[in-house]
C-alpha atoms as a PDB file:
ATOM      1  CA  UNK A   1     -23.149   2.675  25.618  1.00  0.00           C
ATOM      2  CA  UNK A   2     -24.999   2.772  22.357  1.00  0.00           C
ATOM      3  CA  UNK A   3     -25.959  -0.505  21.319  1.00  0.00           C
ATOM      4  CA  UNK A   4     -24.608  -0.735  16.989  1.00  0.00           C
ATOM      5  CA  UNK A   5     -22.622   2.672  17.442  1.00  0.00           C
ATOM      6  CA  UNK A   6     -19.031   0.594  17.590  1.00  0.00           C
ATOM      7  CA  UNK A   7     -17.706  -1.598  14.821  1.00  0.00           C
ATOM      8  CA  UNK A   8     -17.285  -5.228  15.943  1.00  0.00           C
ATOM      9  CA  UNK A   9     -13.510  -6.244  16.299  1.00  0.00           C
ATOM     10  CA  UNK A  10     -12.119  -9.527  15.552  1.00  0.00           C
ATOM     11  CA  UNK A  11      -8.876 -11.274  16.238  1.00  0.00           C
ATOM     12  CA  UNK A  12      -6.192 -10.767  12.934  1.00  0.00           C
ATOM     13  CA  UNK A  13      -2.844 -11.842  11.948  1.00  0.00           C
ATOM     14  CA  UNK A  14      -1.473  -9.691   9.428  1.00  0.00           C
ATOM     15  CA  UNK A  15       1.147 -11.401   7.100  1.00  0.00           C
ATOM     16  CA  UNK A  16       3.850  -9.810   5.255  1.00  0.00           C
ATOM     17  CA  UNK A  17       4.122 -11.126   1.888  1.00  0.00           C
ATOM     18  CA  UNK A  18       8.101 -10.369   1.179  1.00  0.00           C
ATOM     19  CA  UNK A  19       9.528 -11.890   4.915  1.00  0.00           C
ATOM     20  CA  UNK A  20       6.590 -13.938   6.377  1.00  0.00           C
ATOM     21  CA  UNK A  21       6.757 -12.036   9.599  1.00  0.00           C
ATOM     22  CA  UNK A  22       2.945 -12.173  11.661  1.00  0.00           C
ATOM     23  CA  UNK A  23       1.801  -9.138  13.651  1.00  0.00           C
ATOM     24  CA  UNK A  24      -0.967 -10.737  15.742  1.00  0.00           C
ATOM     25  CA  UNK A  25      -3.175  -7.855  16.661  1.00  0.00           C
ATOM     26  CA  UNK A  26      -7.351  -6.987  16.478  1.00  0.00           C
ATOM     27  CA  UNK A  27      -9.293  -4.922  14.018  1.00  0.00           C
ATOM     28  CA  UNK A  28     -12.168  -4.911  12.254  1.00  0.00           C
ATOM     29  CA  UNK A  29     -10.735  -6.356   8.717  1.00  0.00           C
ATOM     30  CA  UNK A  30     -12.224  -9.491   7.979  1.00  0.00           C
ATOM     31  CA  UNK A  31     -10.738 -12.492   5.108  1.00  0.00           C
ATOM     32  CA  UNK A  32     -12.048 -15.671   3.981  1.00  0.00           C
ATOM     33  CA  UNK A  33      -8.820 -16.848   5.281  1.00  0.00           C
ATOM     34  CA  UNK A  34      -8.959 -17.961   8.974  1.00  0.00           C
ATOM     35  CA  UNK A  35      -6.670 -19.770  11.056  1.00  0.00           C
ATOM     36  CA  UNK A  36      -5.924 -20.765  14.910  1.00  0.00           C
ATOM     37  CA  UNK A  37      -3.459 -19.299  17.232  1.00  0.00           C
ATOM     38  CA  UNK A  38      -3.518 -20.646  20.856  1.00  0.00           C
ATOM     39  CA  UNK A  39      -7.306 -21.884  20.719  1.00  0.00           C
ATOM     40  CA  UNK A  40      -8.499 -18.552  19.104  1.00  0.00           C
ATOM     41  CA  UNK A  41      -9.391 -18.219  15.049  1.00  0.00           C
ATOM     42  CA  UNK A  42      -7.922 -15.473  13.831  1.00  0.00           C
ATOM     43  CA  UNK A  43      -8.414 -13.939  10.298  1.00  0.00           C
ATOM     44  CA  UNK A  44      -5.312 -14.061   7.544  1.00  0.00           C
ATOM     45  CA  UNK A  45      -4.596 -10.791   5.765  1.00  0.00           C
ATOM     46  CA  UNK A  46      -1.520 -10.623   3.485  1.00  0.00           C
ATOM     47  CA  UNK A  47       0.025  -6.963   3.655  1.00  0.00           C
ATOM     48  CA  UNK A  48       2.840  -6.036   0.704  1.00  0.00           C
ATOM     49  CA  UNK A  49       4.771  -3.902   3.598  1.00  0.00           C
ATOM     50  CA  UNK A  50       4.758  -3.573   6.574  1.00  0.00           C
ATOM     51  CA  UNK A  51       7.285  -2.173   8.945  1.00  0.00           C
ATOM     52  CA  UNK A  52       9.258  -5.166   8.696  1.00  0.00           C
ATOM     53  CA  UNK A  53       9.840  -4.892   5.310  1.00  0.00           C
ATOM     54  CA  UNK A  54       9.507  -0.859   4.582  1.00  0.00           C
ATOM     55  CA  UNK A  55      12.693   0.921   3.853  1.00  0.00           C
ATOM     56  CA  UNK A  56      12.018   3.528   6.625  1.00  0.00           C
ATOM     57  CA  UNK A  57      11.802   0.930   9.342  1.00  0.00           C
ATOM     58  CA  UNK A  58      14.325  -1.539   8.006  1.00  0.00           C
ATOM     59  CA  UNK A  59      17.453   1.083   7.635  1.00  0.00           C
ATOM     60  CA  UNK A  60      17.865  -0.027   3.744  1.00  0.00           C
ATOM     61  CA  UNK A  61      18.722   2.900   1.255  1.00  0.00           C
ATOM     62  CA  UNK A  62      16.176   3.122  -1.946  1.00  0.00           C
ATOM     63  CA  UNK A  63      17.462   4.454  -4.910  1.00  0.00           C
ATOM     64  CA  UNK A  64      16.943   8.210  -5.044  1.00  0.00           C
ATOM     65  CA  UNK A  65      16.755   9.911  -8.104  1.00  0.00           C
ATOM     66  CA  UNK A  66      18.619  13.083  -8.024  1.00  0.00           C
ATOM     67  CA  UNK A  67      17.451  14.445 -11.359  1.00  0.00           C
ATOM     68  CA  UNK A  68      14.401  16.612 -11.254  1.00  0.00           C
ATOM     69  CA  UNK A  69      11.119  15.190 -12.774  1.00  0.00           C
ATOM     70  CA  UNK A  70      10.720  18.056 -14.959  1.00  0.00           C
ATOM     71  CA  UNK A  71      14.314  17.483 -16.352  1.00  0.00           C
ATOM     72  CA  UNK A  72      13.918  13.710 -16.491  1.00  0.00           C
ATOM     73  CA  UNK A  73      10.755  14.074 -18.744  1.00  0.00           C
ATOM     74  CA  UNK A  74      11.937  16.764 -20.861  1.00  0.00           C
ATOM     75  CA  UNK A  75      15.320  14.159 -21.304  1.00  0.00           C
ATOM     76  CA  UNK A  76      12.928  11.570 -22.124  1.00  0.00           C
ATOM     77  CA  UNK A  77      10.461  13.106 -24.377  1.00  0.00           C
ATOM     78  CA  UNK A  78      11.456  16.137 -25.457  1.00  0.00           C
ATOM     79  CA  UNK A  79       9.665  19.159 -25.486  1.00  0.00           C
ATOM     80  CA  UNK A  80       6.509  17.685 -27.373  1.00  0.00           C
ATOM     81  CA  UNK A  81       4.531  20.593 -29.163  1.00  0.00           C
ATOM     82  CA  UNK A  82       0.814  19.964 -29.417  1.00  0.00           C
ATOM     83  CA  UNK A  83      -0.778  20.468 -32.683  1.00  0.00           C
ATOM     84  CA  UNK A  84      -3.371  23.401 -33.171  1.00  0.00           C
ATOM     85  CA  UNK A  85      -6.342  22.969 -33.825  1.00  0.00           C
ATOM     86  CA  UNK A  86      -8.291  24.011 -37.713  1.00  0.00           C
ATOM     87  CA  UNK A  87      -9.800  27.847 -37.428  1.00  0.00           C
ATOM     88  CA  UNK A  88     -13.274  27.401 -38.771  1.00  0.00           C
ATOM     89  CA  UNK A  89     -13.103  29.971 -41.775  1.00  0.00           C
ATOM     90  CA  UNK A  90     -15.917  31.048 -42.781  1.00  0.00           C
END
């Protein structure tokens, strides 16, 4: 093999920020943040979702918003008119 053709991998915990569930895994994300699992130092990176806290993978129903986005604007702002611009007379 090439010698600097593959990215260096390192031992990472990824932490979900909304249930505090770890996923324990390697890639090549590094943090500042390091800590030790079973004799090994693994870098700490906080995640906002992950599969145990995504809708999809939990079975929890989002709100979805039946009204079209068209509609919703057009209900919100009304139908805004822009203002033309001077002719130049000459």
């Amino acid at each position: 093999m090439k010698k600097e053709l593959h990215p260096d991998y390192h031992p990472v915990v990824f932490v979900d920020i909304s249930t505090g569930r770890r996923f324990i895994t390697r890639s090549t994300v590094k943090s500042a943040k390091t800590e030790e699992i079973d004799g090994v130092e693994h870098y700490v990176v906080s995640c906002g979702i992950t599969s145990d806290s995504h809708p999809f993978f939990t079975g929890r129903n989002q709100f979805v918003d039946t009204e079209g986005r068209i509609d919703k604007f057009q209900k919100r702002f009304g139908t805004v008119r822009r203002a033309r611009k001077p002719s130049k007379a000459s």
